[in-house]
Protein backbone atom coordinates (compact mmCIF):
# COMPACT_ATOMS: atom_id res chain seq x y z
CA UNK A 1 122.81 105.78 68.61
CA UNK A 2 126.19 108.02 69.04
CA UNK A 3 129.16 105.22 69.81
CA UNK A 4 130.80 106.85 73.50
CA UNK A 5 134.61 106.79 73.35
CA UNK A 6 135.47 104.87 76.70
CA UNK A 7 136.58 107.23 79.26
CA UNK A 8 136.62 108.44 83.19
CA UNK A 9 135.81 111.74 84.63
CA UNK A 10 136.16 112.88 88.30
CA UNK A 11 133.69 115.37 89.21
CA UNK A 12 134.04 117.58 92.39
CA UNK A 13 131.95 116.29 95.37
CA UNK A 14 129.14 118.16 97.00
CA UNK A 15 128.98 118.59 100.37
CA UNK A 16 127.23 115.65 101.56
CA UNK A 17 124.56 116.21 104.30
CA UNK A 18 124.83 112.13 106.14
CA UNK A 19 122.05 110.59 107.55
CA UNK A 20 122.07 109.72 110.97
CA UNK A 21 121.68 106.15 110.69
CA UNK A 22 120.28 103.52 113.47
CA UNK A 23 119.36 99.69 112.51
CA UNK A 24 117.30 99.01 109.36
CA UNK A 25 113.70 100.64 108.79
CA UNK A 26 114.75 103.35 111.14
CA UNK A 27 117.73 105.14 109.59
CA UNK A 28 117.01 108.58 109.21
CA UNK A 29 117.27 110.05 105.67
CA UNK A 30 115.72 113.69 105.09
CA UNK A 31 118.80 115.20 104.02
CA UNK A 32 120.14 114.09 100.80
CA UNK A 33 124.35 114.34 99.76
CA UNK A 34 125.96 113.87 96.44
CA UNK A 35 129.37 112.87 94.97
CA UNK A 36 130.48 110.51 92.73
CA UNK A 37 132.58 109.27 89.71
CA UNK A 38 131.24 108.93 87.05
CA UNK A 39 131.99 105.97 84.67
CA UNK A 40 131.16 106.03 80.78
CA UNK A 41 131.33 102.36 79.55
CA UNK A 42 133.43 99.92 81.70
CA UNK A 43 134.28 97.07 80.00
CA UNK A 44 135.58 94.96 82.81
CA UNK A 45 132.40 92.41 83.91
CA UNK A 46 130.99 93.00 87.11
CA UNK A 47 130.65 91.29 90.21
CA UNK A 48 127.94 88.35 90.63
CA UNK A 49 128.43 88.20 94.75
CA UNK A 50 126.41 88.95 97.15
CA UNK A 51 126.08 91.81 99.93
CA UNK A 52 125.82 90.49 103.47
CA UNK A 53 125.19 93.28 104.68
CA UNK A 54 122.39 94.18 105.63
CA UNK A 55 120.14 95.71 108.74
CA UNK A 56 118.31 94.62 111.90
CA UNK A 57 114.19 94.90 111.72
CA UNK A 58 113.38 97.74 114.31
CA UNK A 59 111.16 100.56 115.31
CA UNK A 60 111.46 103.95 116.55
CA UNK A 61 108.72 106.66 116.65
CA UNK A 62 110.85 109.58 117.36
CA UNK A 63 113.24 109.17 114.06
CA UNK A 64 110.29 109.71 111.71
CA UNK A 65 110.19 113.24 113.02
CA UNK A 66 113.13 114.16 111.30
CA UNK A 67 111.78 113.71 107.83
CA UNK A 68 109.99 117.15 107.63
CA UNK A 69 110.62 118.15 104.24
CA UNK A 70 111.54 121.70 105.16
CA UNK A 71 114.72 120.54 106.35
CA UNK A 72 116.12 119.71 103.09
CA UNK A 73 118.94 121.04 100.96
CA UNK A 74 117.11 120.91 98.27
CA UNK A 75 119.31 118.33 96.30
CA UNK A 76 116.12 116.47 94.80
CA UNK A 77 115.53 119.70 92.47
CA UNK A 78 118.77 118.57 90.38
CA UNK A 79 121.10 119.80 92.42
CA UNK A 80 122.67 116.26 93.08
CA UNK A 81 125.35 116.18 90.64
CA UNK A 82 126.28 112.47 89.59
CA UNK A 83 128.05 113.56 86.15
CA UNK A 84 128.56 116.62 83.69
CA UNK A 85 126.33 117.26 81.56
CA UNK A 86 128.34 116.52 78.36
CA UNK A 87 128.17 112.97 79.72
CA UNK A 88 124.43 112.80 78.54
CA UNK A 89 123.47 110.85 75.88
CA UNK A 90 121.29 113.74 74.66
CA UNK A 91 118.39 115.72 76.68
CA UNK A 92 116.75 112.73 77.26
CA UNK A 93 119.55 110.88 79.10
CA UNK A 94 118.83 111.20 82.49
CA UNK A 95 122.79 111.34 84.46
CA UNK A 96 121.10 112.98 88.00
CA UNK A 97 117.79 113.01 90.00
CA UNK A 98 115.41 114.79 88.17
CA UNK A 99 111.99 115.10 89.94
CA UNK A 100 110.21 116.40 86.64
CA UNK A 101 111.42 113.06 84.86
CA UNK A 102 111.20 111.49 87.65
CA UNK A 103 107.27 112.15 88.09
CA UNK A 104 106.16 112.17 84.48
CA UNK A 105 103.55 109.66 83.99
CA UNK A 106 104.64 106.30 82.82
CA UNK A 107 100.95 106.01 80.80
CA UNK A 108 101.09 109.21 79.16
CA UNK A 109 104.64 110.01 77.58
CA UNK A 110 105.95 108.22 74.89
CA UNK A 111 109.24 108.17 76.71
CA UNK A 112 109.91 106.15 79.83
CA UNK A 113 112.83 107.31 82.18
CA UNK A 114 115.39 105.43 83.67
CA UNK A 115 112.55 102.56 84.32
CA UNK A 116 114.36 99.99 86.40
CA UNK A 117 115.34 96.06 85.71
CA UNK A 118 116.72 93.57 87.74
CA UNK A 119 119.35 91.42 86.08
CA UNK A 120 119.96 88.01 87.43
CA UNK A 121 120.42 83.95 85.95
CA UNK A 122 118.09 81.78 85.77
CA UNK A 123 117.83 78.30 86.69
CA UNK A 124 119.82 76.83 83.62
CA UNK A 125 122.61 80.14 84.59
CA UNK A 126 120.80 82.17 81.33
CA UNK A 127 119.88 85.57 81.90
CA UNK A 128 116.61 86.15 79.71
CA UNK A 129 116.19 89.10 77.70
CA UNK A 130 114.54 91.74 79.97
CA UNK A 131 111.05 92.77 78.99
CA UNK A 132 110.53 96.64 80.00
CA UNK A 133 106.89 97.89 80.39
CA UNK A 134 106.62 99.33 76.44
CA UNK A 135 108.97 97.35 73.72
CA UNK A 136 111.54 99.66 72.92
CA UNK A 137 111.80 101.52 69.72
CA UNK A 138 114.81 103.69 70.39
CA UNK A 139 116.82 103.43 73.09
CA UNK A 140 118.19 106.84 74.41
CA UNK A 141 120.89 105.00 77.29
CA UNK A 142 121.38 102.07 79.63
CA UNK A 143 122.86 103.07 83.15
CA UNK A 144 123.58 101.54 86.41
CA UNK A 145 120.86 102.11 88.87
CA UNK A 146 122.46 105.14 90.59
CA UNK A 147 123.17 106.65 87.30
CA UNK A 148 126.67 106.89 87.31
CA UNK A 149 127.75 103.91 84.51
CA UNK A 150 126.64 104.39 80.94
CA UNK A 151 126.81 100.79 79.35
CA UNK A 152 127.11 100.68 75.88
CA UNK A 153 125.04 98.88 72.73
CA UNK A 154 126.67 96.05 71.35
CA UNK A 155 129.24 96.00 74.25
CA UNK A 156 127.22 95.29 77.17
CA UNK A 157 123.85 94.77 75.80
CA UNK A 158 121.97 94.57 72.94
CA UNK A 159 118.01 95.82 71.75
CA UNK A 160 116.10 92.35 70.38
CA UNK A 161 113.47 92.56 67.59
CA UNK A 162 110.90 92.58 70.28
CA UNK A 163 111.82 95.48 71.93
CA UNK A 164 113.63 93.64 75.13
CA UNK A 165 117.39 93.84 76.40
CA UNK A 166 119.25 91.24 75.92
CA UNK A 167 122.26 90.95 78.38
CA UNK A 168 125.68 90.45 76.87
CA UNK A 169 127.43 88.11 79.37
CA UNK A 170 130.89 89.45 78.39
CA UNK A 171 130.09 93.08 79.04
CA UNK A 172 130.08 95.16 82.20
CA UNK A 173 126.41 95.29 83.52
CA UNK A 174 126.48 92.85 86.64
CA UNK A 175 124.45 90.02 86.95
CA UNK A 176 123.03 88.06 89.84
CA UNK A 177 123.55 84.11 89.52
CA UNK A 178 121.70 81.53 90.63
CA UNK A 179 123.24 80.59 93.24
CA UNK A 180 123.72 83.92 94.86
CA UNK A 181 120.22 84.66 94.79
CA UNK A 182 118.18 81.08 95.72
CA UNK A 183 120.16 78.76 98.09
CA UNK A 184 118.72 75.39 98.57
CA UNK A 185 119.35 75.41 102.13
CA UNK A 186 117.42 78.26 104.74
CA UNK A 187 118.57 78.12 108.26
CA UNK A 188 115.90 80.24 110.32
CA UNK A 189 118.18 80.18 113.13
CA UNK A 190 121.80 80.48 111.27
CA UNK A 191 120.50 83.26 109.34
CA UNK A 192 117.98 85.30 111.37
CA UNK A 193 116.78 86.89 108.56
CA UNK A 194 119.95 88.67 107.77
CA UNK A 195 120.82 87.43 104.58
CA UNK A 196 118.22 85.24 103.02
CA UNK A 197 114.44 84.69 103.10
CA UNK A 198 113.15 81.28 103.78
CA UNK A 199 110.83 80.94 100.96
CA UNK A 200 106.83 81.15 101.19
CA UNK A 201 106.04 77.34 99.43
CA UNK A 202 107.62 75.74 102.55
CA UNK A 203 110.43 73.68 100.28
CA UNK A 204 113.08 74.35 102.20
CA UNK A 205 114.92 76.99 100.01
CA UNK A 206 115.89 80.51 101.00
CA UNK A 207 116.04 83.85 98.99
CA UNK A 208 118.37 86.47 98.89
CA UNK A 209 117.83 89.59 101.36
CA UNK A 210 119.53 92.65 99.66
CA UNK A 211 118.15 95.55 101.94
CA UNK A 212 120.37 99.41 100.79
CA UNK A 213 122.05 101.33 103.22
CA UNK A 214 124.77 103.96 103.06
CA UNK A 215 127.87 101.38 102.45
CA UNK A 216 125.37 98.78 100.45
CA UNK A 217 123.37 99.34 96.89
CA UNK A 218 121.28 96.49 98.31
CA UNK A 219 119.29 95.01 95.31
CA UNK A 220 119.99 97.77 93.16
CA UNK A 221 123.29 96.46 92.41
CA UNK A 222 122.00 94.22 89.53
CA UNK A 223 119.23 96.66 88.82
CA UNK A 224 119.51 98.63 85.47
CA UNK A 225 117.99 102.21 84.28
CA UNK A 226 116.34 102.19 81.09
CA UNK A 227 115.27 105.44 79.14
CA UNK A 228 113.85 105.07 76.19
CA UNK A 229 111.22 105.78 73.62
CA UNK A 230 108.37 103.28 72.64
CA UNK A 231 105.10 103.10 71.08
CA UNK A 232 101.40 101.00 72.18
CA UNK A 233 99.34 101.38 75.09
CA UNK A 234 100.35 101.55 78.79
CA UNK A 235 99.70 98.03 80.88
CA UNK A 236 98.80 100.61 83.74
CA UNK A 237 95.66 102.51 83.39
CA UNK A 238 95.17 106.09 83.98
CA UNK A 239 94.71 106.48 88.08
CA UNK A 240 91.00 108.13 88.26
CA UNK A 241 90.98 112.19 88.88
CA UNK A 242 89.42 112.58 91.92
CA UNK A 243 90.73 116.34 91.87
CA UNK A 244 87.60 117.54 92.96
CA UNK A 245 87.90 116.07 96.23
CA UNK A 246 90.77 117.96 96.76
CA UNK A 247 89.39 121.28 95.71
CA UNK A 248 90.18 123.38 99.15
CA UNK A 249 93.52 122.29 99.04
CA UNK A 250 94.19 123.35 95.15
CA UNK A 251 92.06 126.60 95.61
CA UNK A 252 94.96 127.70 98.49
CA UNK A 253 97.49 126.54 96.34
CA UNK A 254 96.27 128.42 93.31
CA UNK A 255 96.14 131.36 95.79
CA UNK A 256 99.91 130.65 96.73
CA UNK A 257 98.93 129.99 100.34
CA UNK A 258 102.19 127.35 102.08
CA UNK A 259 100.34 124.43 103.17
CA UNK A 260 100.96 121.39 106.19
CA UNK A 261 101.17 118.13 104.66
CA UNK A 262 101.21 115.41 107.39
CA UNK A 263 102.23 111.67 106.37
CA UNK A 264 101.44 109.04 108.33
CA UNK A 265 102.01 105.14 107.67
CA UNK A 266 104.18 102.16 107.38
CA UNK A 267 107.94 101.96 106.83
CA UNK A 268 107.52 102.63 102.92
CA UNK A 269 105.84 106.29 103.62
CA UNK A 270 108.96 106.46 105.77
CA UNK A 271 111.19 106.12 103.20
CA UNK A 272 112.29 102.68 102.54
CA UNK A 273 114.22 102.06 99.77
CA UNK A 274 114.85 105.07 98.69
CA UNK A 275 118.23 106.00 97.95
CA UNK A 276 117.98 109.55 99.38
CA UNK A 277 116.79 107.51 102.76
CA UNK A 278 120.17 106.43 103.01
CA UNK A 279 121.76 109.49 101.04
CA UNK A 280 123.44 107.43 98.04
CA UNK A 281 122.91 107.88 94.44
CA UNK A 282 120.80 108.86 92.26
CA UNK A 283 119.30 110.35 96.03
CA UNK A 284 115.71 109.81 94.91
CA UNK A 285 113.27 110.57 97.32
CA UNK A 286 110.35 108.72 99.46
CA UNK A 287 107.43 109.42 97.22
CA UNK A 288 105.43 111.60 99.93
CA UNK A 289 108.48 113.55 99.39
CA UNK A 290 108.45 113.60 95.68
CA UNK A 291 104.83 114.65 95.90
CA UNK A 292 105.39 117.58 98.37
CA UNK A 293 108.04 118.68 95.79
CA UNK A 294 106.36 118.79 93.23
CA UNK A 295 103.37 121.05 95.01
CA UNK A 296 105.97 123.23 95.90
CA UNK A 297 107.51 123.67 92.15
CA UNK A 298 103.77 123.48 90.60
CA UNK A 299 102.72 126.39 92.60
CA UNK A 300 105.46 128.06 93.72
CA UNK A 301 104.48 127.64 97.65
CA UNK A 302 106.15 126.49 100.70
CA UNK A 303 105.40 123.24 101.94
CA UNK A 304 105.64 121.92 105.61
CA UNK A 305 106.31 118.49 105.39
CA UNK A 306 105.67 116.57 108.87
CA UNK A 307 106.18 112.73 108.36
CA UNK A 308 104.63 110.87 111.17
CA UNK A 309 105.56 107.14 109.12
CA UNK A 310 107.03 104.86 111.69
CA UNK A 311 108.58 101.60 110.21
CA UNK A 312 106.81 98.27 111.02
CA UNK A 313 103.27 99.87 112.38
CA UNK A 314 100.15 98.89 111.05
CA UNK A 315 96.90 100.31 111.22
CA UNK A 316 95.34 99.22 114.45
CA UNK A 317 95.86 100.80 118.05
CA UNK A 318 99.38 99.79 118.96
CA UNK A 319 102.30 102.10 119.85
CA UNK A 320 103.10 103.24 116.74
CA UNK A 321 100.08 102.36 114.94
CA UNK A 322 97.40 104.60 113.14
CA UNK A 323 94.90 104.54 115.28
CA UNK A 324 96.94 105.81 117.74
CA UNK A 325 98.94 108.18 115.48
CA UNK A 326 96.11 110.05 114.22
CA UNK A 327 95.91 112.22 117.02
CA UNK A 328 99.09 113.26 115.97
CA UNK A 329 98.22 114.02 112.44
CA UNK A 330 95.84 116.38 113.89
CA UNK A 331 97.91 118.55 115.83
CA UNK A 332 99.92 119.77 113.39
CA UNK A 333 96.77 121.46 111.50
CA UNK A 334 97.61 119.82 108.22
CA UNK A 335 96.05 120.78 105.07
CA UNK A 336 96.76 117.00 103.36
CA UNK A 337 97.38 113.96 105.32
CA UNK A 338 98.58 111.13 103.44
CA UNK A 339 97.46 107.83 105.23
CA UNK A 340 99.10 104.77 104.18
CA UNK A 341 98.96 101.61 105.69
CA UNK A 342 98.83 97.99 104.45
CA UNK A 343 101.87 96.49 103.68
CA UNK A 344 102.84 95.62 107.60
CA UNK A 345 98.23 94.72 108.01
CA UNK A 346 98.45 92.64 104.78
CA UNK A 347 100.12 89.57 106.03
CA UNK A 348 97.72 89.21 109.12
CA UNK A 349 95.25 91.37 109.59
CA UNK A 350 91.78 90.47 107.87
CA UNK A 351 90.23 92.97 105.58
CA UNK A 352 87.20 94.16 107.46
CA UNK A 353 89.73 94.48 110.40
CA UNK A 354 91.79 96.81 108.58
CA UNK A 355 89.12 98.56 106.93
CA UNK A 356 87.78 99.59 110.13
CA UNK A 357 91.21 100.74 111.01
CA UNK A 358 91.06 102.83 107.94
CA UNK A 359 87.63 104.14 108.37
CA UNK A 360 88.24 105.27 112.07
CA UNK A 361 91.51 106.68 110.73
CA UNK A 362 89.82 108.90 108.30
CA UNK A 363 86.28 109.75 109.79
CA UNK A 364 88.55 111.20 112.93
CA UNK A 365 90.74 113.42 110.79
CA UNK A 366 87.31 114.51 108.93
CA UNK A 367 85.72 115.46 112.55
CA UNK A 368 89.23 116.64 113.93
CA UNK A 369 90.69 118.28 111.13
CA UNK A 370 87.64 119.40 108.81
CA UNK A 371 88.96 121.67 106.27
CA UNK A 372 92.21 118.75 105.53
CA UNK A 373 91.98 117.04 102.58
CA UNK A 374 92.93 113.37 102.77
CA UNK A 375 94.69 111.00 100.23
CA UNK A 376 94.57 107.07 101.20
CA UNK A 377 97.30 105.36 99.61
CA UNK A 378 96.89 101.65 98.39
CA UNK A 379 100.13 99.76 99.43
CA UNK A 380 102.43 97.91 96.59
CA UNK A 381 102.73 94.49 96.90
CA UNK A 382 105.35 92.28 98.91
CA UNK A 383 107.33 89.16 96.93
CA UNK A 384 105.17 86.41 96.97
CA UNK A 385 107.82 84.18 96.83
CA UNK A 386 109.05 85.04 100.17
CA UNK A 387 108.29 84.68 103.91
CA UNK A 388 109.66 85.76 107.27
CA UNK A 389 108.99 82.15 108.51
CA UNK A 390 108.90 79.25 105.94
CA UNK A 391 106.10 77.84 104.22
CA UNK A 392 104.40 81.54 105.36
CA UNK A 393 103.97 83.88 101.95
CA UNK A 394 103.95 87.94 102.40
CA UNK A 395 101.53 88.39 100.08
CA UNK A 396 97.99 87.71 101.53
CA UNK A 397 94.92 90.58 102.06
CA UNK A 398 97.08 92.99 100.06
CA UNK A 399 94.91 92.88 96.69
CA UNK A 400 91.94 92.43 98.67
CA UNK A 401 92.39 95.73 101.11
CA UNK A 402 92.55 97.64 97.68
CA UNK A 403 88.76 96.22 97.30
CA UNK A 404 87.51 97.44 100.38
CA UNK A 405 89.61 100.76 100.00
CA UNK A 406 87.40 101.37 97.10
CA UNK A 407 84.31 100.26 98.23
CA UNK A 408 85.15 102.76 101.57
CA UNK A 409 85.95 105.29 99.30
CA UNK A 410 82.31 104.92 97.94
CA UNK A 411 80.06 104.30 100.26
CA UNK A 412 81.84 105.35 103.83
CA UNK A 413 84.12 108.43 103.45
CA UNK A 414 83.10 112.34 103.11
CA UNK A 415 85.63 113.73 100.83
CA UNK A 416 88.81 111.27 101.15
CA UNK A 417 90.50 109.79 98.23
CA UNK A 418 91.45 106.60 97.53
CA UNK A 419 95.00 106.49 95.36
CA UNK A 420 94.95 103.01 94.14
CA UNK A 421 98.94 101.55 93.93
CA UNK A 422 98.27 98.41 94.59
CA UNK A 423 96.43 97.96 91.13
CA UNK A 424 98.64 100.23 89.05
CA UNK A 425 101.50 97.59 91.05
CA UNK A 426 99.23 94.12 89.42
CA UNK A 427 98.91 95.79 86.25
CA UNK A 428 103.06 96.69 86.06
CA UNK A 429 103.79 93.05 86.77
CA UNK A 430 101.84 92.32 83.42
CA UNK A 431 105.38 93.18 81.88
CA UNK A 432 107.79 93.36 84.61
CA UNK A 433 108.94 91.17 87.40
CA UNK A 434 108.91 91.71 91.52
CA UNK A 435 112.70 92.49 91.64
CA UNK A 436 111.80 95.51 89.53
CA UNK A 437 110.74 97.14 91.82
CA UNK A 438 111.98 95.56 94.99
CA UNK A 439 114.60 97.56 97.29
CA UNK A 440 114.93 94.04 99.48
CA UNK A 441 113.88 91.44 97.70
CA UNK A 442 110.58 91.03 100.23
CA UNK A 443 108.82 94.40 100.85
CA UNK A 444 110.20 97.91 100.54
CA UNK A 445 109.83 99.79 97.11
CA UNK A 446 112.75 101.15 95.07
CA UNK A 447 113.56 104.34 93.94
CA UNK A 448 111.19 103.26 90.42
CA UNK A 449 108.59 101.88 92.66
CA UNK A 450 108.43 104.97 95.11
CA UNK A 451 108.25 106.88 91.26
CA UNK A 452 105.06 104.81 90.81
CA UNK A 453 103.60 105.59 93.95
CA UNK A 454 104.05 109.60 93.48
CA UNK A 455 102.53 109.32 89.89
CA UNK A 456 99.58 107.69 91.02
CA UNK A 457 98.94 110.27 94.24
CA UNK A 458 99.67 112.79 92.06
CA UNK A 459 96.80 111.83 89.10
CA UNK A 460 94.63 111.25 92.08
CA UNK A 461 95.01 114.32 93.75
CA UNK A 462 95.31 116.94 90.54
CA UNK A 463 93.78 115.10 87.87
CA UNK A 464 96.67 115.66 84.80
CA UNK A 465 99.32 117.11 86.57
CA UNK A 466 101.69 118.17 83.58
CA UNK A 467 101.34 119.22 80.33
């Protein structure tokens, strides 16, 4: 690969449209900015600390209104300018958002795109050579997670005869110690959750809590973008095309007829992590978001984009929670509603408790709302590792809820679809680790993560969506 001569350019900002941001899962983040400086190959070594801080758990109903996609300035369609484009690598090189890139299958090209790894020590202060989810074969370029940094080969890291990435401890790409990421002391009433999670096996120990906001990278600070070419079979299946089920909604798209998509869900379906959320680099959007995109680009239609997602609801009848939303989802006379609950349910609620929840959810949008076409989305999983009170793990009915999504899906629904995440998310962790794909280190997706989910609505929904 082409050796790139060490150098700095300033690019001219974009106007940047700011979110209007209020504590934690409820900072509003429609609107997307851009600016930056872009750095090709730093050779200083970055910073091992850790970010304290970070924001308050909250909820509030009304912010999720302001994440109708209509409203945006259209910076997702690669208008968000992180670099020039004689900065690229080569075509391939991904220096910006790029929803096309961004949405292309990780099972079906033989090129993966800026696929995310987390870079931190281990217990003996080694940092293991990164396995990605294909060995490489040729690596097209190495950047920081918000694009900006090109690292270089043989500077900052280096390809091993297996295919992994092996770290170069004198180069620039920072790395996470030990220490800064598992402290041997947790404090539930020092720390509040703030900084640390007290960690799920009860011994004692905390975790970090990295959590990205405007003035914070969060985890993605130590998180690397890969793009790359490999060979071999895909660890995650190819999502079933249930297209069929969807056949009103394509037959008004083929007819270039704007459609209503309502979203309604948990704090991921409201955008958490996503960098656009917060409106920092590489501003990659929620993956409802992505999805609604891509519609509109596909078929060259409008689409309304009404996100009902309130961060920390669930699926039963509380304030905020499905069951009570859904009458909401109705109103607005959608065409799709996206229902996705489970992340907030899976700690707690038992499976045939949230199955119900589900089942009311999507037998009153089928009475309600007949000719919408409805996509149930399977949640990822939350760190195992990690607890909001020790000795407590996140990660409970998750895996199981994907079961009885199925079985639903089967046996119980008219035409809704089931998009199964939560399996393509076991099957990526065949290869890849939970800080991957983590935006806090306990349960919010990334920007790669929120990738995953779009893919995997997207096969669902269209069968194979590009060519």
């Amino acid at each position: 690969m082409k050796r790139i001569i060490v150098f700095v350019i300033t690019v001219c900002l974009f106007t940047a449209i700011c979110a209007n941001l209020t504590a934690c899962d409820n900072v509003l983040g429609e609107t997307e900015g851009s600016s930056s400086t872009t750095t090709i190959v730093s050779t200083t070594k970055g910073s091992t600390g850790t970010s304290n801080k970070n924001s308050s758990v909250g909820n509030n109903e009304n912010n999720s209104n302001n994440q109708n996609n209509n409203s945006n300035n259209d910076n997702e369609e690669n208008n968000s300018v992180n670099g020039d484009d004689h900065n690229q690598v080569n075509e391939l090189d991904l220096i910006r958002y790029d929803l096309q890139k961004f949405v292309y299958p990780i099972w079906k090209s033989d090129v993966c795109f800026a696929e995310a790894s987390f870079v931190r020590e281990n217990a003996d202060g080694v940092v293991e050579p990164l396995r990605l989810l294909y060995p490489i074969k040729s690596i097209v370029s190495v950047r920081s997670a918000d694009l900006k940094t090109l690292y270089k080969e043989g500077v900052d890291y280096n390809i091993t005869s297996d295919g992994n990435i092996e770290i170069i401890r004198t180069g620039s790409i920072p790395v996470l110690s030990y220490s800064d990421y598992h402290f041997p002391n947790y404090s539930a009433v020092a720390d509040k959750l703030k900084t640390k999670f007290p960690a799920a096996d009860n011994s004692g120990w905390g975790y970090i809590r990295a959590e990205i906001d405007t003035n914070n990278p969060g985890m993605s600070r130590w998180t690397i973008a890969v793009t790359y070419e490999h060979e071999g079979e895909s660890v995650v299946n190819v999502p079933a095309d249930k297209s069929a089920k969807f056949s009103k909604l394509i037959t008004k798209l083929e007819s270039g007829e704007d459609i209503t998509v309502v979203s309604m869900g948990d704090s991921i379906t409201y955008g958490w992590s996503s960098s656009s959320l917060v409106d920092i680099a590489p501003f990659s959007p929620s993956y409802n978001r992505m999805v609604c995109k891509f519609i509109e680009k596909k078929y060259n239609v409008d689409v309304t984009h009404k996100n009902i997602a309130v961060s920390g609801s669930a699926s039963g009848a509380g304030e905020n929670g499905g069951l009570t939303k859904v009458n909401a989802a109705c109103e607005a006379s959608p065409d799709l509603v996206i229902v996705a609950y489970g992340m907030n349910d899976g700690t707690s609620v038992e499976p045939a408790t949230y199955i119900n929840n589900i089942n009311t959810i999507v037998s009153t949008i089928e009475q309600r709302c007949p000719d919408a076409c409805i996509v149930v989305v399977g949640t990822c999983l939350p760190n195992a590792e990690v607890g909001y009170s020790a000795g407590v793990t996140l990660l409970r009915h998750h895996i199981t809820y994907a079961e009885y999504l199925a079985e639903a899906e089967k046996n119980t629904w008219g035409n809704a679809a089931f998009a199964d995440v939560t399996t393509a998310n076991v099957e990526l962790f065949e290869r890849k680790v939970y800080q991957d794909v983590a935006g806090s280190n306990s349960n919010h997706p990334n920007d790669y993560m929120h990738r995953i989910y779009a893919q995997v609505v997207l096969q669902t929904m269209f069968g194979d969506y590009v060519d």
